[in-house]
PDB file of N, CA and C in Angstrom:
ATOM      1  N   UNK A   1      18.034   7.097  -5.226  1.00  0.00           N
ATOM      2  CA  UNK A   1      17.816   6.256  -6.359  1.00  0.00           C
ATOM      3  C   UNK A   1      17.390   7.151  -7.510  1.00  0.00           C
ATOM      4  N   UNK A   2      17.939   6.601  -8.653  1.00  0.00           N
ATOM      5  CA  UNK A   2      17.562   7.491  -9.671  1.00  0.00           C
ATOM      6  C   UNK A   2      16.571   6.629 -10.894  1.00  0.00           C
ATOM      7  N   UNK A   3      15.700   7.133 -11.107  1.00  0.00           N
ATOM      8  CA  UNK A   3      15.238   6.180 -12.436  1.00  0.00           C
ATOM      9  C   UNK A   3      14.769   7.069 -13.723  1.00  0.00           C
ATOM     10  N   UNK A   4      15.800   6.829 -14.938  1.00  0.00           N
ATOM     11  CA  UNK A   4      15.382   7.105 -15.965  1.00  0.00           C
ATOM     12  C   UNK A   4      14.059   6.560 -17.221  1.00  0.00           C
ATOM     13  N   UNK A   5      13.647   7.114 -17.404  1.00  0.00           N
ATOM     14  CA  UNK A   5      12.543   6.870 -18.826  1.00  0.00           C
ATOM     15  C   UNK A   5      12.805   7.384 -19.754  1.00  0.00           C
ATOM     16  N   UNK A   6      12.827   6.020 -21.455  1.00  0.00           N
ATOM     17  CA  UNK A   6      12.793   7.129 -22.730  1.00  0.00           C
ATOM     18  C   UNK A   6      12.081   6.611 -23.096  1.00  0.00           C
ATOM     19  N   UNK A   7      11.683   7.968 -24.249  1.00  0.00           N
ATOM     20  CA  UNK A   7      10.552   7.852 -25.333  1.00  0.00           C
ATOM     21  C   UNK A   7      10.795   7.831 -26.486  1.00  0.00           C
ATOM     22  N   UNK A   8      11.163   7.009 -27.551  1.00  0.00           N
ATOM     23  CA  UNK A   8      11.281   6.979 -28.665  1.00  0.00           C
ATOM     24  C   UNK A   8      12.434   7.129 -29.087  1.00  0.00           C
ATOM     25  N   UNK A   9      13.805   7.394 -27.895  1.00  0.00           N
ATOM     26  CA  UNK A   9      14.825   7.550 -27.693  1.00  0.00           C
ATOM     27  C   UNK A   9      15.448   9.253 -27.941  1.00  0.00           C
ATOM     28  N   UNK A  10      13.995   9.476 -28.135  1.00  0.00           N
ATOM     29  CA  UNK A  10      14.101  11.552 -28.015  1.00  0.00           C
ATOM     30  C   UNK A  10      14.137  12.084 -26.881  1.00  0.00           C
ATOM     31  N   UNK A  11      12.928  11.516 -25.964  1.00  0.00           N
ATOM     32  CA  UNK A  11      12.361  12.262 -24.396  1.00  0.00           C
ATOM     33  C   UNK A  11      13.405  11.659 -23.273  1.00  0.00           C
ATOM     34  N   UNK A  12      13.602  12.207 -22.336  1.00  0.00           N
ATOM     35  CA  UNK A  12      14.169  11.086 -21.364  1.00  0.00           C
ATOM     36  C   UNK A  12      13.865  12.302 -20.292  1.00  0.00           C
ATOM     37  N   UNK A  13      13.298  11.025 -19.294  1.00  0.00           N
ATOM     38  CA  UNK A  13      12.538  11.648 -17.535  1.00  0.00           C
ATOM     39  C   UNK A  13      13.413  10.812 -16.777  1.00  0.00           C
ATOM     40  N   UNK A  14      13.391  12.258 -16.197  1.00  0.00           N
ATOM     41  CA  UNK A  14      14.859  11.296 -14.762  1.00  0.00           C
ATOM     42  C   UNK A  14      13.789  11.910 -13.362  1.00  0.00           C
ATOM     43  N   UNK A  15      13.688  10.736 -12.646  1.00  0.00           N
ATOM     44  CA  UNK A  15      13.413  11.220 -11.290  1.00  0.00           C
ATOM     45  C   UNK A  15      14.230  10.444  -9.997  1.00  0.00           C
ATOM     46  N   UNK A  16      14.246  11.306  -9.255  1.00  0.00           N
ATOM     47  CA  UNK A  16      15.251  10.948  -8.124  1.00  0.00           C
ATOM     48  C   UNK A  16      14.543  10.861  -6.534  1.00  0.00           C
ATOM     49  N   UNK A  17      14.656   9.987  -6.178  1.00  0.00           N
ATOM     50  CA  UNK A  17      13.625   9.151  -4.789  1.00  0.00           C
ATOM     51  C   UNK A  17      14.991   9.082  -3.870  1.00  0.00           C
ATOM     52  N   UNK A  18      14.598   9.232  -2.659  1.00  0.00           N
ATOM     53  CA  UNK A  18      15.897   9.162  -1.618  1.00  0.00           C
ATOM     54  C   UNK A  18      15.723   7.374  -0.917  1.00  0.00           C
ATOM     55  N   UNK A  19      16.852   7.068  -0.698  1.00  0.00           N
ATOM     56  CA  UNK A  19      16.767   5.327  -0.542  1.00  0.00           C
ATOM     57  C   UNK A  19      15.889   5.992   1.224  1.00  0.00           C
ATOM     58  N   UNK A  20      16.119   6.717   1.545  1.00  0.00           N
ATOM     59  CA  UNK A  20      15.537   6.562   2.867  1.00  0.00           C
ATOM     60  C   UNK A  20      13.698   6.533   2.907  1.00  0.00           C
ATOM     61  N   UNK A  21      13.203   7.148   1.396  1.00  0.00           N
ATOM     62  CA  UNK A  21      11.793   7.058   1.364  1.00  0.00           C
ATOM     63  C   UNK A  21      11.323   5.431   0.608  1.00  0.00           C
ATOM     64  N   UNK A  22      12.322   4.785   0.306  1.00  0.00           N
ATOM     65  CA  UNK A  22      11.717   3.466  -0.042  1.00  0.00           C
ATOM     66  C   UNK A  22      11.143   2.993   1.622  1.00  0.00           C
ATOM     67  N   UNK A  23      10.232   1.924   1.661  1.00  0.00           N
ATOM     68  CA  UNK A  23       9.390   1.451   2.621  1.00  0.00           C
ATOM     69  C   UNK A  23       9.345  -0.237   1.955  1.00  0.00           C
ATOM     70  N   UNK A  24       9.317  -0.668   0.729  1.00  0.00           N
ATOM     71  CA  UNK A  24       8.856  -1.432   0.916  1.00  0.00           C
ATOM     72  C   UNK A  24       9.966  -1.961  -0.583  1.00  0.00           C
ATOM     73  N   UNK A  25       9.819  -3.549  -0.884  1.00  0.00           N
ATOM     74  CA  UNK A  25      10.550  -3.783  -2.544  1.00  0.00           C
ATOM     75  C   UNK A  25       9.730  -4.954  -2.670  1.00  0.00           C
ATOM     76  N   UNK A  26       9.013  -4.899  -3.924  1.00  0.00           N
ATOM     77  CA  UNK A  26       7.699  -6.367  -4.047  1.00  0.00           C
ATOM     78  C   UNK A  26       7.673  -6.789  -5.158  1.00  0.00           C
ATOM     79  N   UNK A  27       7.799  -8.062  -5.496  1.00  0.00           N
ATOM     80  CA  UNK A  27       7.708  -8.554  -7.089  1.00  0.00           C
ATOM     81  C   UNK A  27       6.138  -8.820  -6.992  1.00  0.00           C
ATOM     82  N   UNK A  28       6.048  -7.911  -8.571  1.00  0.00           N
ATOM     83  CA  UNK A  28       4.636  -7.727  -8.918  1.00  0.00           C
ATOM     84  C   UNK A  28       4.915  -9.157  -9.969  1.00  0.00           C
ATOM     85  N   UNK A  29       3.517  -9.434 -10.605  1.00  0.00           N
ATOM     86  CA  UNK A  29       3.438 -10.415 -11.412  1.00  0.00           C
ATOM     87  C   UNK A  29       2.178  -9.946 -12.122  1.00  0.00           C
ATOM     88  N   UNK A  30       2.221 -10.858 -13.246  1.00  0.00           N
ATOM     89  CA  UNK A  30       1.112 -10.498 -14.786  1.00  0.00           C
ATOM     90  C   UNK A  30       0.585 -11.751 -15.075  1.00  0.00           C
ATOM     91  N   UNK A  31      -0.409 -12.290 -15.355  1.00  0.00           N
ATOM     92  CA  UNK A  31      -0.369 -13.671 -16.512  1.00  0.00           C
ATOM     93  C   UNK A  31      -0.788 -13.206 -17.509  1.00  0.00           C
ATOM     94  N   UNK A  32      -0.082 -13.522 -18.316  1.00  0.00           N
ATOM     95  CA  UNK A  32       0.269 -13.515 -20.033  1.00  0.00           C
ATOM     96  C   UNK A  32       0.150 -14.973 -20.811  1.00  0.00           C
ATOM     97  N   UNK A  33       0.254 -15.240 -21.524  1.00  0.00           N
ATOM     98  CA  UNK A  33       0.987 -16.536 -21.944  1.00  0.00           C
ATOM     99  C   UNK A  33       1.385 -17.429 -20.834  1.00  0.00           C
ATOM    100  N   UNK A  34       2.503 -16.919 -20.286  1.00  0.00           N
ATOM    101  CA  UNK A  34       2.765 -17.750 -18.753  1.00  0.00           C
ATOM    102  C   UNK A  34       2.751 -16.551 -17.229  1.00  0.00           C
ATOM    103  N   UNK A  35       3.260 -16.436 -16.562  1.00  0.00           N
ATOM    104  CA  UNK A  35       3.539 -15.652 -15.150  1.00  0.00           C
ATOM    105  C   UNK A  35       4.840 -14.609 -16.040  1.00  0.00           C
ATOM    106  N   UNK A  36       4.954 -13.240 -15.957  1.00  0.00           N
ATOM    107  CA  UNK A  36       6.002 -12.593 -15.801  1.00  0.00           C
ATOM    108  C   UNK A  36       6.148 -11.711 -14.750  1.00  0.00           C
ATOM    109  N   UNK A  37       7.170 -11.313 -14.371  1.00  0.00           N
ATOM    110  CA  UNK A  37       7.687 -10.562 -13.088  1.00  0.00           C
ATOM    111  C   UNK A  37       8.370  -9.335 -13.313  1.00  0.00           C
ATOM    112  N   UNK A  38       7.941  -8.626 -12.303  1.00  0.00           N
ATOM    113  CA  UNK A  38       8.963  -7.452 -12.305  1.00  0.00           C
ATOM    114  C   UNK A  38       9.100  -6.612 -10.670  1.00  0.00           C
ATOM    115  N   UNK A  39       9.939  -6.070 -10.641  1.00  0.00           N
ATOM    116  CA  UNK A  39      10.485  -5.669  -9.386  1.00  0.00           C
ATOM    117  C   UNK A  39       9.747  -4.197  -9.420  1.00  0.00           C
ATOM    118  N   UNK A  40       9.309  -3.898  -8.315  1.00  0.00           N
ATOM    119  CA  UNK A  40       8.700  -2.720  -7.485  1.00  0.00           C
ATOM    120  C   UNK A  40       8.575  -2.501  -6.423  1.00  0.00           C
ATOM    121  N   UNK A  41       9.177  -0.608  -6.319  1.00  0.00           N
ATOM    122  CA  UNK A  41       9.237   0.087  -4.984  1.00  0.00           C
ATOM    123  C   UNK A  41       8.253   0.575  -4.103  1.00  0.00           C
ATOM    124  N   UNK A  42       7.977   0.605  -2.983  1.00  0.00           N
ATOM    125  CA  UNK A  42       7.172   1.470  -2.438  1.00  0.00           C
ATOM    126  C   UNK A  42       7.587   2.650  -1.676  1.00  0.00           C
ATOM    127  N   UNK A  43       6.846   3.396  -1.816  1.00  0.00           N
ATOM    128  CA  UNK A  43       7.267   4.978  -1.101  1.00  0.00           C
ATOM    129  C   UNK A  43       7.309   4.831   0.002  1.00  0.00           C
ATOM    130  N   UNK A  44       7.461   5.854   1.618  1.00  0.00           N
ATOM    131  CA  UNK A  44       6.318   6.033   2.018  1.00  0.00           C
ATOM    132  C   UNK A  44       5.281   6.630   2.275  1.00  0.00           C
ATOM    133  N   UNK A  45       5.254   7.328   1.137  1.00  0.00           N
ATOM    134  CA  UNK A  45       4.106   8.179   0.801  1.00  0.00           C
ATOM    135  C   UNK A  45       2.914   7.096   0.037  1.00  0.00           C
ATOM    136  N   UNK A  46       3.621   5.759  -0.277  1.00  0.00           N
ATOM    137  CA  UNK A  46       2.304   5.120  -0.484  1.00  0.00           C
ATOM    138  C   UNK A  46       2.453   4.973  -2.190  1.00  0.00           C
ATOM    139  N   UNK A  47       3.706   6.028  -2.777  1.00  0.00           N
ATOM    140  CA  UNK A  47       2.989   5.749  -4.392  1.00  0.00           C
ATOM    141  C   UNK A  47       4.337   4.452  -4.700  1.00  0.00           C
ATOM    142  N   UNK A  48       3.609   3.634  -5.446  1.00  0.00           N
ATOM    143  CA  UNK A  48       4.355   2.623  -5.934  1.00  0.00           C
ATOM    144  C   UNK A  48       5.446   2.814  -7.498  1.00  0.00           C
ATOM    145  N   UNK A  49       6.387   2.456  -7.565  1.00  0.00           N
ATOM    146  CA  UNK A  49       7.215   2.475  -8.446  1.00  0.00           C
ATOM    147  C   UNK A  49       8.144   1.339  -9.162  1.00  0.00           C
ATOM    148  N   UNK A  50       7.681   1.167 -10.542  1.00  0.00           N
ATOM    149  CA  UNK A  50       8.121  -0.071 -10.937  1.00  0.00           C
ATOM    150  C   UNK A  50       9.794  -0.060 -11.808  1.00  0.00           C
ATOM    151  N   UNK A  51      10.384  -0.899 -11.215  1.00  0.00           N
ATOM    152  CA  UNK A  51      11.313  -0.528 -11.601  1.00  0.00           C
ATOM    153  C   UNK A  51      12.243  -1.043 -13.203  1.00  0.00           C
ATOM    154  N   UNK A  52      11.192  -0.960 -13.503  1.00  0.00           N
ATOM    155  CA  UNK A  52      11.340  -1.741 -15.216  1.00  0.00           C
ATOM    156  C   UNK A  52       9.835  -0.977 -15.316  1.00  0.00           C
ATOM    157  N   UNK A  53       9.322  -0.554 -17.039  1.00  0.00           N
ATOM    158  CA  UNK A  53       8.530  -0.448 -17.334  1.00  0.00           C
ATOM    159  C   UNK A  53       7.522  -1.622 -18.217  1.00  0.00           C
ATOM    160  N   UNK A  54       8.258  -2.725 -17.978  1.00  0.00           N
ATOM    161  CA  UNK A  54       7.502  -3.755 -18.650  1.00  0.00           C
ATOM    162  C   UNK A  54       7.693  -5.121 -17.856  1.00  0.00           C
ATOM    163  N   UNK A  55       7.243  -5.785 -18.025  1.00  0.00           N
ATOM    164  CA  UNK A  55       7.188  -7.263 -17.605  1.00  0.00           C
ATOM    165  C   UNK A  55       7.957  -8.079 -18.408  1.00  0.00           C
ATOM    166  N   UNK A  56       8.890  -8.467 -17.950  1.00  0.00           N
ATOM    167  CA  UNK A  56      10.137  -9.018 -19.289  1.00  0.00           C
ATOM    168  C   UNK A  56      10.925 -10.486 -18.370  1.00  0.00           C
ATOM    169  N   UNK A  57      10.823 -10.158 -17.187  1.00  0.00           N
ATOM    170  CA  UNK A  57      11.340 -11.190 -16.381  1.00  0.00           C
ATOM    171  C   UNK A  57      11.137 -12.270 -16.368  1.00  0.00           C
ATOM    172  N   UNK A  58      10.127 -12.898 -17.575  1.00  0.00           N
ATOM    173  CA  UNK A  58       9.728 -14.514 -18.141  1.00  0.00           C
ATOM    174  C   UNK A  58      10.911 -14.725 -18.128  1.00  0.00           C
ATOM    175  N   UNK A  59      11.847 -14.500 -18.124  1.00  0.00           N
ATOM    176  CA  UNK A  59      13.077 -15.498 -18.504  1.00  0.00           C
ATOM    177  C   UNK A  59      13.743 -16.401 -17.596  1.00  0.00           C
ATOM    178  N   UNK A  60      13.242 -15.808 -16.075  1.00  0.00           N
ATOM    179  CA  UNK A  60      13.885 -15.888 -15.221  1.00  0.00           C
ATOM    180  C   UNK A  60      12.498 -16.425 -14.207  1.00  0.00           C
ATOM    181  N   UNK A  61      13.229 -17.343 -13.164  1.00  0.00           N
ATOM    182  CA  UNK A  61      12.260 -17.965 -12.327  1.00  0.00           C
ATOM    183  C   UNK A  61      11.586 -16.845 -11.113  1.00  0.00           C
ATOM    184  N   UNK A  62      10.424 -17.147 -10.564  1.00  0.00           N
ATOM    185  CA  UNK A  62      10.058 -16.648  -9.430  1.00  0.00           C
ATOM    186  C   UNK A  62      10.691 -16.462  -8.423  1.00  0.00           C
ATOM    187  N   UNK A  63      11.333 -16.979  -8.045  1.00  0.00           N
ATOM    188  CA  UNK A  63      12.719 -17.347  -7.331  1.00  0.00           C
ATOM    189  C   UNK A  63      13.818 -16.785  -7.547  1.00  0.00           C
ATOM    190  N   UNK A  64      14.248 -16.286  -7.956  1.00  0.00           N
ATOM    191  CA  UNK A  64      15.535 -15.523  -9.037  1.00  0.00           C
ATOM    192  C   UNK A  64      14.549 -14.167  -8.360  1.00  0.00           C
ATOM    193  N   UNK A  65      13.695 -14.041  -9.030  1.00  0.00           N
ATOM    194  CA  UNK A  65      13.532 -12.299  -9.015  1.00  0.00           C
ATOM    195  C   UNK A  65      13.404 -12.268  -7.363  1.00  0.00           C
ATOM    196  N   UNK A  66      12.608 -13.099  -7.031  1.00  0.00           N
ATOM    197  CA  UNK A  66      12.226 -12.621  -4.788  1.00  0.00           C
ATOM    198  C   UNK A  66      13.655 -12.856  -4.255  1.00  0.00           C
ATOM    199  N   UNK A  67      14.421 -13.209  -4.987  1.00  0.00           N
ATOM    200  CA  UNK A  67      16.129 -13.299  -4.060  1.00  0.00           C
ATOM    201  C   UNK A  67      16.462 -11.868  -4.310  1.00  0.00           C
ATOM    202  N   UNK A  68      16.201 -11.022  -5.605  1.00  0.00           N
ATOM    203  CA  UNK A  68      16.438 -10.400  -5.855  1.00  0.00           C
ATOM    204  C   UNK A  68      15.746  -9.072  -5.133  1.00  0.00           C
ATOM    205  N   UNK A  69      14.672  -9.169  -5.052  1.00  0.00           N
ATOM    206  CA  UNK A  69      13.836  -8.123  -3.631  1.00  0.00           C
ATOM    207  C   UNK A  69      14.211  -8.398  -2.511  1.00  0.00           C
ATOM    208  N   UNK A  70      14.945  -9.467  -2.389  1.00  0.00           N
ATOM    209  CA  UNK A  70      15.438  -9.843  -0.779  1.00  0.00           C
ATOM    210  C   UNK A  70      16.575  -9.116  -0.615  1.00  0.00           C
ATOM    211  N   UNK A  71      17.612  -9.023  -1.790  1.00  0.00           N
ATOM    212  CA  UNK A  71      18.811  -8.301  -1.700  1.00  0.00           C
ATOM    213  C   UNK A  71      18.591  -6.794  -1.794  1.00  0.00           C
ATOM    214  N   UNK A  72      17.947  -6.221  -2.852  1.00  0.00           N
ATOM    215  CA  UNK A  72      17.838  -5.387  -2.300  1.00  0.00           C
ATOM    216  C   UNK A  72      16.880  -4.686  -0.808  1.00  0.00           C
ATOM    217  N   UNK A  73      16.149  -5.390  -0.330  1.00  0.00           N
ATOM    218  CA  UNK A  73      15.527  -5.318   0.912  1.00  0.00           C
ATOM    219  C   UNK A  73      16.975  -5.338   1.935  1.00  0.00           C
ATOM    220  N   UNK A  74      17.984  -6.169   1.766  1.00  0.00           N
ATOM    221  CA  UNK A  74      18.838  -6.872   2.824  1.00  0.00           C
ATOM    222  C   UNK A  74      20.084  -4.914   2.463  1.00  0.00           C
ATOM    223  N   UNK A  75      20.164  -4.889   1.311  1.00  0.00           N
ATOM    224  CA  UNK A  75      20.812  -3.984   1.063  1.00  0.00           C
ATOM    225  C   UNK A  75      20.146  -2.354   1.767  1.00  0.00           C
ATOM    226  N   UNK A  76      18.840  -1.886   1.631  1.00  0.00           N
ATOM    227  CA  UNK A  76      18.622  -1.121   2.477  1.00  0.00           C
ATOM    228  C   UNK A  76      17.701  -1.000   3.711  1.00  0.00           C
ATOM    229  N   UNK A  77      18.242  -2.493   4.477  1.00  0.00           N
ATOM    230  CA  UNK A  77      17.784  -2.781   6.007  1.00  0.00           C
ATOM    231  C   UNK A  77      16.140  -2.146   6.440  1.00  0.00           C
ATOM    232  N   UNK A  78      15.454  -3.072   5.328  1.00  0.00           N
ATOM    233  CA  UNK A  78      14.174  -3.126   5.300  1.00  0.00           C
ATOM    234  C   UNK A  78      13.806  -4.777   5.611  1.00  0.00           C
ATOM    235  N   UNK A  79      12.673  -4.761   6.665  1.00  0.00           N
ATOM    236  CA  UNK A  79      12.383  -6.151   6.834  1.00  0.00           C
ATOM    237  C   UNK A  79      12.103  -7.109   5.923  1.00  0.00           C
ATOM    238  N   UNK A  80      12.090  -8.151   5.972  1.00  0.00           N
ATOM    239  CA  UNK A  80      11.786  -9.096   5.256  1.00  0.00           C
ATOM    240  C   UNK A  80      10.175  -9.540   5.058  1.00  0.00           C
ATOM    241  N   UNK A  81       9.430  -9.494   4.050  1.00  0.00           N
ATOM    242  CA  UNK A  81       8.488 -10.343   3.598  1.00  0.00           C
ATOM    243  C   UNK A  81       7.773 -11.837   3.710  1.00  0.00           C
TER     244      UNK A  81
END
């Protein structure tokens, strides 16, 4: 897996995680205004990784995003939650 970051649209950080060290895929949540969501990895080294840098997934139901940790869970034959 690869995940890029930019900064100001000058900087850009690429880091690269092997699908075999994911362990875990968990929708985190915020309250704001209302509930927002976002999707995150776990190592298994334990460090967590979010895979969006913001909470933007208000748009979309609770439900929508955990189908969406389910698929990718179902996609790299990690148990279910």
């Amino acid at each position: 897996m690869t995940k890029k970051r930019r900064w100001l649209f000058l900087f850009t950080k690429t880091n690269k995680y092997s699908l075999l060290d994911i362990k875990d895929v968990q929708v985190e949540w915020e309250k704001h205004k209302s509930n927002v969501y976002r999707l995150s990895i776990t190592l298994t080294s334990g460090k967590k990784i979010p895979l969006s840098t913001y909470y933007a997934n208000y748009l979309k139901s609770a439900k929508k995003i955990e189908y969406r940790a389910g698929e990718i869970r179902n996609f790299l034959s990690l148990p279910t939650n």
